[in-house]
Protein backbone atom coordinates (compact mmCIF):
# COMPACT_ATOMS: atom_id res chain seq x y z
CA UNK A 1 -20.64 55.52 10.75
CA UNK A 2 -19.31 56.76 13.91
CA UNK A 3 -20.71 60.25 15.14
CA UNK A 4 -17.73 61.62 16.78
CA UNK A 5 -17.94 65.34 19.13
CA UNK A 6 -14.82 67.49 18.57
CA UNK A 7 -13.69 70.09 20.45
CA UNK A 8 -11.88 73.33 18.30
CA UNK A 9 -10.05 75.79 20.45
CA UNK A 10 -8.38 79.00 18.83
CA UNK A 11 -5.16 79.75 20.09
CA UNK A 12 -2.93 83.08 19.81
CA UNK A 13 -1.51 81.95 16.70
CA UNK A 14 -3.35 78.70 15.24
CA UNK A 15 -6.61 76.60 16.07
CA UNK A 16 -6.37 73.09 17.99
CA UNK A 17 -8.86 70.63 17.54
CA UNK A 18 -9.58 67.22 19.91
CA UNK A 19 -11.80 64.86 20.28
CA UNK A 20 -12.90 63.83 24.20
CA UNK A 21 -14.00 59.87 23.34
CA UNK A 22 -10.70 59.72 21.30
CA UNK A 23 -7.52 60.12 23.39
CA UNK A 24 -4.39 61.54 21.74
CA UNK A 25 -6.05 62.10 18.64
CA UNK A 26 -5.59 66.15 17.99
CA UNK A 27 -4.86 68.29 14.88
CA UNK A 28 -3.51 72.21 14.80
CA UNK A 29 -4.12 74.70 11.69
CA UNK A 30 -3.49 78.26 10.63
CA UNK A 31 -7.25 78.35 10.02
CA UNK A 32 -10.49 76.71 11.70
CA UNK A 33 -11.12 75.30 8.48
CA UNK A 34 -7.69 73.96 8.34
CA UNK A 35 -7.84 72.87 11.71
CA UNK A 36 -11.32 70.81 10.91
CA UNK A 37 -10.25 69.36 7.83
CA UNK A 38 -6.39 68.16 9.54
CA UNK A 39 -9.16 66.06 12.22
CA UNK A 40 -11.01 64.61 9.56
CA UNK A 41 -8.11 62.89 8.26
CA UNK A 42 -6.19 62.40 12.09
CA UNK A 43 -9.22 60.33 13.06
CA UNK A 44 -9.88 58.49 9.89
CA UNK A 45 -6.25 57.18 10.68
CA UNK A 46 -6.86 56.61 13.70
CA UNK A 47 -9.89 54.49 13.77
CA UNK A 48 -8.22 52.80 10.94
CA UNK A 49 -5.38 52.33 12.92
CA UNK A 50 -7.57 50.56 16.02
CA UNK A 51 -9.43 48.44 13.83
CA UNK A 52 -6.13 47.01 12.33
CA UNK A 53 -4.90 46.55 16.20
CA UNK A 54 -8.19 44.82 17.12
CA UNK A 55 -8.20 47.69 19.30
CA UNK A 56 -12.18 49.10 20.77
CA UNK A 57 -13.08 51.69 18.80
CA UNK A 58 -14.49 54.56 19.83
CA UNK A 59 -18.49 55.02 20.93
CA UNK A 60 -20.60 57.47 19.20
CA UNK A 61 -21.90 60.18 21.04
CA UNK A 62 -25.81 60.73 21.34
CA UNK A 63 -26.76 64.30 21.25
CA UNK A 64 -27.91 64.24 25.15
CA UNK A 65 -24.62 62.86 25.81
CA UNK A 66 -22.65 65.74 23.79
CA UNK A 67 -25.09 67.91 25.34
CA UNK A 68 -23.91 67.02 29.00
CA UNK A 69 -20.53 67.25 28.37
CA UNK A 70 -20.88 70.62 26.66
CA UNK A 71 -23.13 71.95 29.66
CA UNK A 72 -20.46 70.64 31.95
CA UNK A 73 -17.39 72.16 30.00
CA UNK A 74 -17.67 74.89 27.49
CA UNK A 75 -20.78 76.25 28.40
CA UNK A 76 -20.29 80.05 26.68
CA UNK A 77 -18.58 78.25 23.35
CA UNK A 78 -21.54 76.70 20.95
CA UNK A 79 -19.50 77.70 17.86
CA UNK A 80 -16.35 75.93 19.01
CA UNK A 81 -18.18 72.26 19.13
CA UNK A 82 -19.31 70.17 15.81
CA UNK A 83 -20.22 66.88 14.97
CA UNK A 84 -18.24 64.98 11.85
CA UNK A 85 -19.17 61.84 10.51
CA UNK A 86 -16.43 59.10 10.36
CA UNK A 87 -17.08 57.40 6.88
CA UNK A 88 -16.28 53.60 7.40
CA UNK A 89 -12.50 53.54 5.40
CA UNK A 90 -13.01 51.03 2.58
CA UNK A 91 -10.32 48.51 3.26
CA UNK A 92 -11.76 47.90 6.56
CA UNK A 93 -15.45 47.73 5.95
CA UNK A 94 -18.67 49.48 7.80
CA UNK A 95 -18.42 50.12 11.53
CA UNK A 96 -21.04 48.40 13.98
CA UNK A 97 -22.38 49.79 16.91
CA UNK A 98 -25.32 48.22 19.20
């Protein structure tokens, strides 16, 4: 399982969601809810998507490391940050990480 930091950002109109160790993987929603459930599936795909490229896949982020980048970007916004969990997709098998 890949622990993956996202980023959720409300707009005027909508939320945006991103993920800093996964470039050009984003999702937009009406709600945050929306907005965190559009992500879930955008980087399922997306991992699934590397691993049928042979592509690297992401890394995992340890909490210190989420922790540094938070301190060093968003340092007022706790409630905009969360952790998901990528379930390994089951055509594809687990993912390993050392």
């Amino acid at each position: 399982m890949i622990k993956v930091l996202i980023v959720i950002e409300k707009g005027k109109h909508s939320y945006g969601a991103y993920s800093p160790n996964v470039p050009g993987c984003v999702a937009v929603g009406k709600t945050r809810a929306e907005t965190e459930q559009r992500m879930r599936e955008a980087l399922s795909d997306h991992i699934e998507l590397l691993q049928e490229k042979n592509l690297p896949l992401p890394r995992s982020y340890t909490i210190w490391q989420a922790f540094l980048a938070f301190i060093c970007t968003y340092l007022f916004s706790w409630e905009n940050h969360l952790y998901i969990d990528i379930p390994p997709s089951s055509s594809q098998g687990g993912y390993s990480y050392s």
